[in-house]
Each structure stands twice: as C-alpha cells, then as structure tokens.
Protein backbone atom coordinates (compact mmCIF):
# COMPACT_ATOMS: atom_id res chain seq x y z
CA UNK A 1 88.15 114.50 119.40
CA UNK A 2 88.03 112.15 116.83
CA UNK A 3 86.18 108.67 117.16
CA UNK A 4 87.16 105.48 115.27
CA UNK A 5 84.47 105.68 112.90
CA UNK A 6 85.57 109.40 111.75
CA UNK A 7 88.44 111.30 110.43
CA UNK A 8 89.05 115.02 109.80
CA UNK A 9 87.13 116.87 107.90
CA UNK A 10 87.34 115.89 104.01
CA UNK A 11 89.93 113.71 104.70
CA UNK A 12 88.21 110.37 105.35
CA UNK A 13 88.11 108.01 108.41
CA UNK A 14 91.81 107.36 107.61
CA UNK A 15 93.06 110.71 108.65
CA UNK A 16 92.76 111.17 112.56
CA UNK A 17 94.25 114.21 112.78
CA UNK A 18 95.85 116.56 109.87
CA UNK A 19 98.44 119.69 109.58
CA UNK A 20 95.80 121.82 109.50
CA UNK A 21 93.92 120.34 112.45
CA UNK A 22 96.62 120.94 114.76
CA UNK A 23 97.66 123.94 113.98
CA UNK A 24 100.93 122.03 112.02
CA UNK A 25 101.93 119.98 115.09
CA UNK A 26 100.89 116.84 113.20
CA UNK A 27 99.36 114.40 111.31
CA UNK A 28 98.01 111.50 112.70
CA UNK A 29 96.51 108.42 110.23
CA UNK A 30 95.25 105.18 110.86
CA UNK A 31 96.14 102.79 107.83
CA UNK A 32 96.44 99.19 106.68
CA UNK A 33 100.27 98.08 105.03
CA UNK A 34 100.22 95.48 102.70
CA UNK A 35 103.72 94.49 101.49
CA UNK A 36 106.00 97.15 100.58
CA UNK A 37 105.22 100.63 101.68
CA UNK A 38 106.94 103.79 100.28
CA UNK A 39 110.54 103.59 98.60
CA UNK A 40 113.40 104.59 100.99
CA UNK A 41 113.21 108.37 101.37
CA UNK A 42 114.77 110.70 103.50
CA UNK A 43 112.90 113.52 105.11
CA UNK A 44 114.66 116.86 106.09
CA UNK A 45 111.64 118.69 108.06
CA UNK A 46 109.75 115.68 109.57
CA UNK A 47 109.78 112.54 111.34
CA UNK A 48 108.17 109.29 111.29
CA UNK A 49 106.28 107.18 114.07
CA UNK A 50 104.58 103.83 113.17
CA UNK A 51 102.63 102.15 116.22
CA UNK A 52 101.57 98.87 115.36
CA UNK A 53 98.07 97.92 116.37
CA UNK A 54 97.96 94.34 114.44
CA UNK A 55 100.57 92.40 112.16
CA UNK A 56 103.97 92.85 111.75
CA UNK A 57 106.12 95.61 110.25
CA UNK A 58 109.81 95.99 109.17
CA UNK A 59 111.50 98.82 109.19
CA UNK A 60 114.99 99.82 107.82
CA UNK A 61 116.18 103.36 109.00
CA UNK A 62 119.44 104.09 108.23
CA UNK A 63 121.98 100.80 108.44
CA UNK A 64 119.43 99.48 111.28
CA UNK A 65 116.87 96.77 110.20
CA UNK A 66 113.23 96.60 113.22
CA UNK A 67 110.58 94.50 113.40
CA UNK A 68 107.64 95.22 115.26
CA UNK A 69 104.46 93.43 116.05
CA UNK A 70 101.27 94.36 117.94
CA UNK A 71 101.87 97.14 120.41
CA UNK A 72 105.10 98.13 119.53
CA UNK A 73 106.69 101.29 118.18
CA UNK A 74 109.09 102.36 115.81
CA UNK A 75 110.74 105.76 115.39
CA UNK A 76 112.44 106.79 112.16
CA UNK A 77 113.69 110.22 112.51
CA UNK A 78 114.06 112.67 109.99
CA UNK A 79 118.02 112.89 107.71
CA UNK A 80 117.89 109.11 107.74
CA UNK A 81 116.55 107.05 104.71
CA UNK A 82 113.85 104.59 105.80
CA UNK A 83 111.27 102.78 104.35
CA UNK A 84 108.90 100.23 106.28
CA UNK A 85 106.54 97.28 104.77
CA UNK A 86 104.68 94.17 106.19
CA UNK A 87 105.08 91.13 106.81
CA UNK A 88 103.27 87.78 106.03
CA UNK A 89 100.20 89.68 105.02
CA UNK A 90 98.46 93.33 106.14
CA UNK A 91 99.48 95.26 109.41
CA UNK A 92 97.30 97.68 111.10
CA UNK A 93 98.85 100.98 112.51
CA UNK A 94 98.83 104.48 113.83
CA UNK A 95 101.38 106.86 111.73
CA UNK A 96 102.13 110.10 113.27
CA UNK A 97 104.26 112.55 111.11
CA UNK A 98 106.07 115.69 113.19
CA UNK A 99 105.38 117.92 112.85
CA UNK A 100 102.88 117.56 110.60
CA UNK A 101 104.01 119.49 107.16
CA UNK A 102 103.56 115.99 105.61
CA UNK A 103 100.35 115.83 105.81
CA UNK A 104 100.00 118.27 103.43
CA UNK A 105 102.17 116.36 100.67
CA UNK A 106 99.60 113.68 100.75
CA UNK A 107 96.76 115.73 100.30
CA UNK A 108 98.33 117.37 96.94
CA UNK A 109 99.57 114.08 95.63
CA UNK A 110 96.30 112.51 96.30
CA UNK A 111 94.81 115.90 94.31
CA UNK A 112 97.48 115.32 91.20
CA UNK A 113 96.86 111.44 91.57
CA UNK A 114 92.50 111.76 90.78
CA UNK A 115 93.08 114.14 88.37
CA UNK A 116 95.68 112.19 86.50
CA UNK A 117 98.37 114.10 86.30
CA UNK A 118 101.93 113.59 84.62
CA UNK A 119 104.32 111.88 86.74
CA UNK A 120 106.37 114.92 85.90
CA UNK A 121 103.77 116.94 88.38
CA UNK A 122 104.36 114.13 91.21
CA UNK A 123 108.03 114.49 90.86
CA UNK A 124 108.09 118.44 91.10
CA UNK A 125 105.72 117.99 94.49
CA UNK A 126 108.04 115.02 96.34
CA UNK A 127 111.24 117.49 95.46
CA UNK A 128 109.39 120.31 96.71
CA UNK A 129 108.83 118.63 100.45
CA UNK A 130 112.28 116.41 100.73
C-alpha cells in the first residue's frame, strides 16, 4: 500500500508503484501535465493508460484524436504513435504503464538527466526501450 502522501521507495511521492515494485507488472505515477507532454512515440513492449483526476487531456493515438476530462480514461496501446498534452492549463492524472518495463526508462533518463549527460547518452537509452 501506498498512501497519497508517499511513493515508492527512492522514487518520490510521484511514483505510486514502480517495475520493480510489482515484480514488472507495472508502473503506476501520479503527475501534473502542463501543455504538451512527450513527442509522439510508439512503444513496442508497453502500453499506456492516462486516468484523469482533474483538467482536461488530449490524446492522439494513431489517426484518432480523445479528449478527456475528470474521471475519464484513455487507453493508448502499444505499435501506435501517441502523444497526449493539456488543455487550458494543468491536468491531474494517474498513468499506468504495462507492464511496467517503462518505468525503468524513466529512472535512467532521470539518472543521465542530473548528471548532465550528452544528449547523445539520452538518445542511445530511448532507442534501447522503443
């Protein structure tokens, strides 16, 4: 169990529940969007839930274009480019990543990111997981 207030282990209150917390199932975080989230990507291994506690998100996943506000849920499934942002100002959600290799991408990049590494590094790491 994790409570609002906490997160996993060295991970920070963001990070509800990681790769290595269940057992590679998934990753679970609890994060604030504000405008554009990641570039459209394409995952091979994993797929993408987004639960919207508060705001509004937009999704494109494939050709398809969602938006979803408080309480709703959008899949984006893995061999289909998405990307996802807010709208009119910062939205609130749950991400879940399955199963939860992910997870594990963010904690390198974050690694490579503090200790200022060439974008060269980055690169290598986001082939290395597509």
């Amino acid at each position: 169990m994790v409570r609002s207030d906490e997160g996993v282990d060295d991970r920070g209150t963001e990070v509800k529940a990681s790769s290595l917390s269940t057992g590679g199932s998934l990753a679970v975080y609890r994060s604030v969007i504000d405008g554009q989230g990641p570039p459209p990507h394409t995952h091979t291994h994993e797929d993408e839930t987004i639960y919207v506690l508060n705001g509004v998100i937009e999704a494109e996943c494939g050709d398809e274009i969602f938006t979803a506000s408080e309480g709703d849920l959008i899949f984006l499934p893995r061999l289909f480019q998405h990307t996802f942002r807010s709208v009119d100002g910062p939205a609130e959600i749950l991400f879940l990543v399955t199963p939860g290799r992910l997870d594990e991408f963010f904690r390198e990049r974050d690694r490579l990111v503090a200790e200022g590494a060439d974008p060269s590094e980055i690169a290598k790491l986001i082939s290395s997981y597509m």
